[in-house]
Protein backbone atom coordinates (compact mmCIF):
# COMPACT_ATOMS: atom_id res chain seq x y z
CA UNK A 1 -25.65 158.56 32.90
CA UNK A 2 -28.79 159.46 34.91
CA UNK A 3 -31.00 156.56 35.52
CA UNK A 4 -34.92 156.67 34.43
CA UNK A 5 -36.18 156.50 38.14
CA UNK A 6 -33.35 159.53 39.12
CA UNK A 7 -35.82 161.65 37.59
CA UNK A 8 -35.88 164.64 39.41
CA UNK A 9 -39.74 166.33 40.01
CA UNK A 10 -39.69 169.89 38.81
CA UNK A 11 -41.00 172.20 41.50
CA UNK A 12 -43.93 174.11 41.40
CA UNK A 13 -41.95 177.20 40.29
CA UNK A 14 -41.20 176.01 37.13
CA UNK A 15 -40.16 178.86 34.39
CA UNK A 16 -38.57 181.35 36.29
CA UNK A 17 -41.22 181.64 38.75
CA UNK A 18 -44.31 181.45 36.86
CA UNK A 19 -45.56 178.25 38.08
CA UNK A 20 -45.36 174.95 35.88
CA UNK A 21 -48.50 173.03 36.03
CA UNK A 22 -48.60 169.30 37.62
CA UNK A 23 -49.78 168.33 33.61
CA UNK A 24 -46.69 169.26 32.53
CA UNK A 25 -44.40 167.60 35.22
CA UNK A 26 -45.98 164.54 33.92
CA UNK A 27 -45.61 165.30 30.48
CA UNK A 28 -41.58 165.26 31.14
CA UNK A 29 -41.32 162.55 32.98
CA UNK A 30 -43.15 160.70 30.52
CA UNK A 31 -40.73 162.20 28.04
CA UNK A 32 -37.60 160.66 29.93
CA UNK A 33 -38.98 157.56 30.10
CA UNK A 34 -39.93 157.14 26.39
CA UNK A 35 -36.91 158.04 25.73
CA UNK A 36 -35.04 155.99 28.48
CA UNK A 37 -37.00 153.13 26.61
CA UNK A 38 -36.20 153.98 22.99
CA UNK A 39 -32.75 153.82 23.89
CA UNK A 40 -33.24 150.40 25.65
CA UNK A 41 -34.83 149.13 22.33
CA UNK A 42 -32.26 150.32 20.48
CA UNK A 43 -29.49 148.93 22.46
CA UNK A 44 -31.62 145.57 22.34
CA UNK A 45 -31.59 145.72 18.19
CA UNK A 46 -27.85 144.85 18.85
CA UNK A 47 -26.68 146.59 15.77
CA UNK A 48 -23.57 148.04 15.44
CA UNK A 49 -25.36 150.25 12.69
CA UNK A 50 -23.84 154.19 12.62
CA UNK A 51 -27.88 155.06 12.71
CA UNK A 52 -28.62 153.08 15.68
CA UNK A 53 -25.29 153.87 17.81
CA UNK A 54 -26.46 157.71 16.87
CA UNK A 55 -30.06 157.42 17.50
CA UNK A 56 -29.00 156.26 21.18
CA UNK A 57 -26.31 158.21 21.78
CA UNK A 58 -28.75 161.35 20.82
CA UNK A 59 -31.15 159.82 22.59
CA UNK A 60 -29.90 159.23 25.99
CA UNK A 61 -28.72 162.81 25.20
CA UNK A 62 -32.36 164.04 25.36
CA UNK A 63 -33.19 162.05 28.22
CA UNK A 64 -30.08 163.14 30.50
CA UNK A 65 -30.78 166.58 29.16
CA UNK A 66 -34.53 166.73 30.65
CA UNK A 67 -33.76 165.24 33.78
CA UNK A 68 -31.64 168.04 34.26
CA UNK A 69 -34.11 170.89 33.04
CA UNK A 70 -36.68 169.43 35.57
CA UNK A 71 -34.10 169.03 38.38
CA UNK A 72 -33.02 172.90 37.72
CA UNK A 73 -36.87 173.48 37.37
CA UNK A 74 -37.24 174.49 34.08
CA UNK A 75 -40.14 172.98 32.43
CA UNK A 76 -41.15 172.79 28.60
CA UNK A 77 -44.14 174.36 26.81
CA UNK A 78 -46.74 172.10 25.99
CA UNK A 79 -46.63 172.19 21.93
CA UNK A 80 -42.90 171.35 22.66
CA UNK A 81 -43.32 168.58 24.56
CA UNK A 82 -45.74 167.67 22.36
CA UNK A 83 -43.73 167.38 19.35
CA UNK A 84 -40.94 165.51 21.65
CA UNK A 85 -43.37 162.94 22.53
CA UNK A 86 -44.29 162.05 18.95
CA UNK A 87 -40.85 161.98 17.41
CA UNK A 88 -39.88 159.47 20.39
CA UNK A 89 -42.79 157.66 19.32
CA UNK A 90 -41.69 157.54 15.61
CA UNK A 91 -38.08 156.46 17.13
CA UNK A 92 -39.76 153.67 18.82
CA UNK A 93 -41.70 152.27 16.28
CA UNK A 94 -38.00 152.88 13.60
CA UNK A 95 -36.36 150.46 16.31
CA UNK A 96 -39.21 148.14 16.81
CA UNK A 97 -38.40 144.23 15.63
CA UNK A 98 -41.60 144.40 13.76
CA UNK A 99 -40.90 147.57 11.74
CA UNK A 100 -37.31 146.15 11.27
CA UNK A 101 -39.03 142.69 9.67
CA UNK A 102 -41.49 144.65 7.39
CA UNK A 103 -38.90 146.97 5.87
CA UNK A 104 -36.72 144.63 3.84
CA UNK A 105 -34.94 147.08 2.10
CA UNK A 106 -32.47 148.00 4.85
CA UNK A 107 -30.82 151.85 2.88
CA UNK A 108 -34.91 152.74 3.22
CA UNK A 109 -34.51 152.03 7.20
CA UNK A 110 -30.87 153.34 7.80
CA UNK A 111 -32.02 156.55 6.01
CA UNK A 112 -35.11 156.83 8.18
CA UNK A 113 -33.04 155.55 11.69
CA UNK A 114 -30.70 158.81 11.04
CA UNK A 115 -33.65 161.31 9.90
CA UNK A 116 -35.41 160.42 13.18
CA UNK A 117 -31.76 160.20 15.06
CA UNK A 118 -31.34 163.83 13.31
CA UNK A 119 -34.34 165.63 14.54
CA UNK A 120 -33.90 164.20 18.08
CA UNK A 121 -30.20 166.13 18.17
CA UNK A 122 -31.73 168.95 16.59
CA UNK A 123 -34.05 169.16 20.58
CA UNK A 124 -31.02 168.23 22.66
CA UNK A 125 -29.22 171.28 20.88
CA UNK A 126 -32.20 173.82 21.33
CA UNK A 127 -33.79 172.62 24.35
CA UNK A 128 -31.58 174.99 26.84
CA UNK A 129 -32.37 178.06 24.59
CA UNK A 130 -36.36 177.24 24.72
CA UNK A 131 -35.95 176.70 28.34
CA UNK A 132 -34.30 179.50 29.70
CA UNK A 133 -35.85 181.95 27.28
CA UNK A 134 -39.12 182.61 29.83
CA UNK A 135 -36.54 182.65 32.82
């Protein structure tokens, strides 16, 4: 498991050569540590829920997966890591205490804990393919 501060910069060559710019360096590492910290919510909900186990196992998926993109150099287009940013958003605020207390009816929450652990798989499976397709 790769730790949040073992991020890895991406160098300036970014997609194949091209150049990736400083902006989105950031943008990634801000990624892996949202989602570094979505898992550490999750874990710190302390159930042994399917949804939650899958929403950090998928996760800590996406963040391992990233560090390794930047660490190979291979950096993300921006609406991409735009829509990765919101949905680990959205998974923060699913796991948050307070979103937990205000949604009583707890089928309503494990349905939406799985649609957001869903579409956060659905990255870690086609991440490689967006990132290698400008190499």
């Amino acid at each position: 498991m790769l730790r949040d501060d073992a991020a890895m910069p991406v160098s300036p060559g970014g997609r194949g050569g091209e150049g990736a710019s400083s902006t989105g360096n950031d943008e990634e590492a801000e990624i892996v540590r949202l989602a570094l910290s979505v898992v550490q919510e999750a874990k710190a909900v302390r159930h042994k829920r399917a949804g939650i186990q899958q929403l950090v196992q998928f996760t800590q998926q996406l963040a391992d997966l990233m560090q390794q993109l930047q660490s190979l150099g291979l950096s993300q287009d921006d609406v991409t890591l735009s829509n990765l940013k919101k949905l680990l958003q959205e998974a923060s605020r699913t796991v948050s205490p307070n979103e937990q207390r205000r949604n009583n009816k707890r089928m309503a929450q494990d349905d939406n804990i799985l649609e957001v652990a869903y579409r956060i798989e659905y990255f870690v499976q086609i991440l490689p393919f967006i990132a290698m397709r400008d190499v």
